[in-house]
Each structure stands twice: as C-alpha cells, then as structure tokens.
C-alpha atoms as a PDB file:
ATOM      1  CA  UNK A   1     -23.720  14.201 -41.089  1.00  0.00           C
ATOM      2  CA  UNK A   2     -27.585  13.453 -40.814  1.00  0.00           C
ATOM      3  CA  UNK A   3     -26.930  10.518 -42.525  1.00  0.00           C
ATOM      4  CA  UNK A   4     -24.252   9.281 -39.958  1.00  0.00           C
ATOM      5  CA  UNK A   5     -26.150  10.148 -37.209  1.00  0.00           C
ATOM      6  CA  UNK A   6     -28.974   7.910 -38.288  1.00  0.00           C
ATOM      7  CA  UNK A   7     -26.794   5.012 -38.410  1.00  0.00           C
ATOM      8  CA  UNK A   8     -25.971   5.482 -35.352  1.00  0.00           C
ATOM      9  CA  UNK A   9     -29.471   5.225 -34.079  1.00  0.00           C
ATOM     10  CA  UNK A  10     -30.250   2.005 -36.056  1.00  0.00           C
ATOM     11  CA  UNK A  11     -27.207   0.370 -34.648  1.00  0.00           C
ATOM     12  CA  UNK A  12     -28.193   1.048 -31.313  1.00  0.00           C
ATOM     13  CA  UNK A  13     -30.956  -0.947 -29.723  1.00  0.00           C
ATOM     14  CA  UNK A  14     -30.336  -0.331 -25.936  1.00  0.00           C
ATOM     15  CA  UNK A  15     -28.250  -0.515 -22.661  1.00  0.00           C
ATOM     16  CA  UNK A  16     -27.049  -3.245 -21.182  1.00  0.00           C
ATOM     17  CA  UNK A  17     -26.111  -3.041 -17.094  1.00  0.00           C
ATOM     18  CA  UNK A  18     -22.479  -4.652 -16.395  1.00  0.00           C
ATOM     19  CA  UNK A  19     -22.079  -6.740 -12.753  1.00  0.00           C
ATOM     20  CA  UNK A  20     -18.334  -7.118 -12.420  1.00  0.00           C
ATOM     21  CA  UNK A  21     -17.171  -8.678  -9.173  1.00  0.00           C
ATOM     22  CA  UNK A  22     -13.313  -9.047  -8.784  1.00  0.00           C
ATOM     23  CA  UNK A  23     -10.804 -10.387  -6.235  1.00  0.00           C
ATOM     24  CA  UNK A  24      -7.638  -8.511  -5.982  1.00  0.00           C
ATOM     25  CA  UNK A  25      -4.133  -8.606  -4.066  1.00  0.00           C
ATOM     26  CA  UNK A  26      -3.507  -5.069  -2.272  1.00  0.00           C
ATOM     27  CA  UNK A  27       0.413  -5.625  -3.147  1.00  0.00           C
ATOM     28  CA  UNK A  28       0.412  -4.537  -6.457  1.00  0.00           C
ATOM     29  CA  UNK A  29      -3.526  -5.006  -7.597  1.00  0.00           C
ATOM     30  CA  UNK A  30      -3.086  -8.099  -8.750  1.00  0.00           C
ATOM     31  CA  UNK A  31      -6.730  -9.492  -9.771  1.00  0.00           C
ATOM     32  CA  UNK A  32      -6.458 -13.230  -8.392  1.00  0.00           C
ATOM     33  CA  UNK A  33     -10.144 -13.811 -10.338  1.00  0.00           C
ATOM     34  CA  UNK A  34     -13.734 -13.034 -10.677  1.00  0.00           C
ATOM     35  CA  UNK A  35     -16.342 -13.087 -13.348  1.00  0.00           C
ATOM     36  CA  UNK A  36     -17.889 -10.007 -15.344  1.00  0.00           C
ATOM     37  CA  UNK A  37     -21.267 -10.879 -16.202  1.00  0.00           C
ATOM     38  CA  UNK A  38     -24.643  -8.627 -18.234  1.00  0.00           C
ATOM     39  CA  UNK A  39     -27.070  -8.401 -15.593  1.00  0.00           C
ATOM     40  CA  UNK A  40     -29.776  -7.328 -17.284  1.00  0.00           C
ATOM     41  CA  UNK A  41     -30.879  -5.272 -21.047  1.00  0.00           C
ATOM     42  CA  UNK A  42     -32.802  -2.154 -20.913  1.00  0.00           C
ATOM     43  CA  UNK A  43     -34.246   0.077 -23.493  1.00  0.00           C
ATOM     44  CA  UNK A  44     -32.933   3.333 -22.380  1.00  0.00           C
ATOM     45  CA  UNK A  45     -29.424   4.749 -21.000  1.00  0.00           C
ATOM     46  CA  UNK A  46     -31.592   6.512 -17.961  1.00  0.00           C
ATOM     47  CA  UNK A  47     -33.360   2.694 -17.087  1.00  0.00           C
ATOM     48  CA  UNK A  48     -30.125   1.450 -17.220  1.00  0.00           C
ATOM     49  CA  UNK A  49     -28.334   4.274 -15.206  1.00  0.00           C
ATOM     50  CA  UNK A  50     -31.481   3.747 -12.928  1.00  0.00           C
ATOM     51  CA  UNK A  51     -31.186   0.086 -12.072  1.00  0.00           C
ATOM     52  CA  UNK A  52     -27.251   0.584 -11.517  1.00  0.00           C
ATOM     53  CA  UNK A  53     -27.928   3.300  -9.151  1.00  0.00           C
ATOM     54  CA  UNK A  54     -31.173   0.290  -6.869  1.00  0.00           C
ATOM     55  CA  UNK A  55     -28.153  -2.474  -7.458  1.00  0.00           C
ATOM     56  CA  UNK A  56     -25.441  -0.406  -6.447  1.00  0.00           C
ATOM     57  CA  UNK A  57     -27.561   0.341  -2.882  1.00  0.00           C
ATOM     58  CA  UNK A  58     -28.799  -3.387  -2.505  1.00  0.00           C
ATOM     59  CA  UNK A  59     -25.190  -4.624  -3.155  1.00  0.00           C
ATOM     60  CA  UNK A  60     -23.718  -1.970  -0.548  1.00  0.00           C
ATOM     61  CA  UNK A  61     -26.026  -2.146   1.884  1.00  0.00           C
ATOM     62  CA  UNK A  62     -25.358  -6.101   3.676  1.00  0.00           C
ATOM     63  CA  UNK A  63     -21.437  -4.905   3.063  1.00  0.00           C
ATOM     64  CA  UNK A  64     -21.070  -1.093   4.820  1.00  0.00           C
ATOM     65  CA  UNK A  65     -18.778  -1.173   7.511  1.00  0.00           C
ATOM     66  CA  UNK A  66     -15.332   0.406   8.246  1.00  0.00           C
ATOM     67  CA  UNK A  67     -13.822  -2.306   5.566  1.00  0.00           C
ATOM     68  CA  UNK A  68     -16.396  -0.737   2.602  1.00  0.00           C
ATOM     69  CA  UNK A  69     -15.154   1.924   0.448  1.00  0.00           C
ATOM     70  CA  UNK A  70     -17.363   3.598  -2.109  1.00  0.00           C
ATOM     71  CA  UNK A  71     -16.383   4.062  -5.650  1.00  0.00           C
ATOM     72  CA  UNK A  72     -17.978   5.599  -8.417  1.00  0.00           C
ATOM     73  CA  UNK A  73     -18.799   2.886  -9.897  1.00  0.00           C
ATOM     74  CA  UNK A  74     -19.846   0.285  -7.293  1.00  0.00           C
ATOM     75  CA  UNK A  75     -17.590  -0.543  -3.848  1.00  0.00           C
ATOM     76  CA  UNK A  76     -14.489  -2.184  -2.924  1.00  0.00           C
ATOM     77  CA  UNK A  77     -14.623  -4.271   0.677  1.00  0.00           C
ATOM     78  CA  UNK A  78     -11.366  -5.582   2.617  1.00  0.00           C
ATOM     79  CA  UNK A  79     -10.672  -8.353   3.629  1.00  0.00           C
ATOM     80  CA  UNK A  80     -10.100  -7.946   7.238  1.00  0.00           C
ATOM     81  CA  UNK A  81      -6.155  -8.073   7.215  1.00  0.00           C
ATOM     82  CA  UNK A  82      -5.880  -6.191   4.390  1.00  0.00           C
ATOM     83  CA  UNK A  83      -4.210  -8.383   2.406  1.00  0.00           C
ATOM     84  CA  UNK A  84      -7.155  -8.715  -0.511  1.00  0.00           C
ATOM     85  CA  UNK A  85      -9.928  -6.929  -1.319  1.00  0.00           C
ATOM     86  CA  UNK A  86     -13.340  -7.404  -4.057  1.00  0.00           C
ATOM     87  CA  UNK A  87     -14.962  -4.908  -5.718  1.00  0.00           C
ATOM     88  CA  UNK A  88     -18.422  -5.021  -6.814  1.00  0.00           C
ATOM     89  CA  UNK A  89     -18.704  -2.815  -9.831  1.00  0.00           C
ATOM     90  CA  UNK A  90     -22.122  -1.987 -12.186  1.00  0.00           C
ATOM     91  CA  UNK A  91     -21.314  -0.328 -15.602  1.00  0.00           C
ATOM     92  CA  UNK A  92     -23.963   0.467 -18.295  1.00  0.00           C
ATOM     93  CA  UNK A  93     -22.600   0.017 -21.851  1.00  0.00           C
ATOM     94  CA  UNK A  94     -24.332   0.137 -25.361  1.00  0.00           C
ATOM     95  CA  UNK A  95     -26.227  -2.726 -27.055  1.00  0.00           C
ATOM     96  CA  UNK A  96     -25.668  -3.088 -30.753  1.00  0.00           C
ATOM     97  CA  UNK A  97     -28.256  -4.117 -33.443  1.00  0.00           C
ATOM     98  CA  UNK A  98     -26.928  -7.396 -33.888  1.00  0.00           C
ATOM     99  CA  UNK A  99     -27.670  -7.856 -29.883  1.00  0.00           C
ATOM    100  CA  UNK A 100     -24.028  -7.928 -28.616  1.00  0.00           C
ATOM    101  CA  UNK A 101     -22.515  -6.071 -26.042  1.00  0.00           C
ATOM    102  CA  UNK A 102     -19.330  -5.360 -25.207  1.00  0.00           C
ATOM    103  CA  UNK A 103     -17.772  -6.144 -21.865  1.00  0.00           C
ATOM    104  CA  UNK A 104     -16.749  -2.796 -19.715  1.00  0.00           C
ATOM    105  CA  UNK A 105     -13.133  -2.277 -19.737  1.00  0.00           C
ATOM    106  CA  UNK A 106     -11.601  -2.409 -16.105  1.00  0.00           C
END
C-alpha cells in the first residue's frame, strides 16, 4: 500500500484550473457550442481551488442581474427571452507527470 501511494505522488505534479464556457438551448439542453480551455497550472489543489474561487467573482461580477444564476461551479446567464443560456464554469482537475491534463467532464 505504501508503495502505491507513492506512485501516486510521483505521478502527480499539480492542478490545473478548467474555464469552460458553453452555449445551450433551454428546450432540451442542447449545447449549440463553446470551447473548454486550461486557464492556468498551479502547484497545489488549495492555489488552484483559490484562483477558481478570484475567477469565479471577476467572471460573475460584470454578469449579476435577475438573468444570473449561481452554480457551484461557476454561473449560468439567460439570454433575455429565455430561449438560450451560457454558463461560465471553473473546474480544478489533476496534472499528471507527463504534463497532461484531462478535460473536466460536463
């Protein structure tokens, strides 16, 4: 079990902090497009859970208003029929040894 466990360590060299935006269809969620893109690497799970937490507040903060919704991971603004709406999401995932990351699942 040691043994495993400092595997694990050497495999992982850090966080990486996850900027999804997306443009959806209220009928049904359909996601009509938008890109998922790493923001930027950080040693530590808490730097990375930090910066999410200053982007999250800089990307809400132009947007609040009674078409703004908060989610746990970001927010979601209307359009203002109602007919489409974007989210703005900011996940922290693992960075492996080899330097890849892997995208956040939706």
């Amino acid at each position: 079990m040691t043994q495993r466990h400092g595997l694990l360590v050497v495999g992982l060299l850090g966080w990486t902090l996850w900027h999804d935006v997306s443009i959806y269809r209220a009928a049904g969620d359909a996601r009509l497009g938008g890109p998922a893109y790493a923001v930027t690497a950080y040693e530590t799970e808490v730097a990375c859970l930090d910066a999410r937490r200053e982007a999250m507040a800089s990307e809400e903060g132009p947007r609040r208003g009674p078409l703004t919704e908060q989610l746990a991971d970001g927010i979601l603004v209307w359009d203002p029929n109602r007919h489409h709406y974007t989210t703005f999401l900011y996940r922290c995932t693992p960075t492996g040894a080899d330097g890849a990351t892997v995208a956040p699942r939706r």
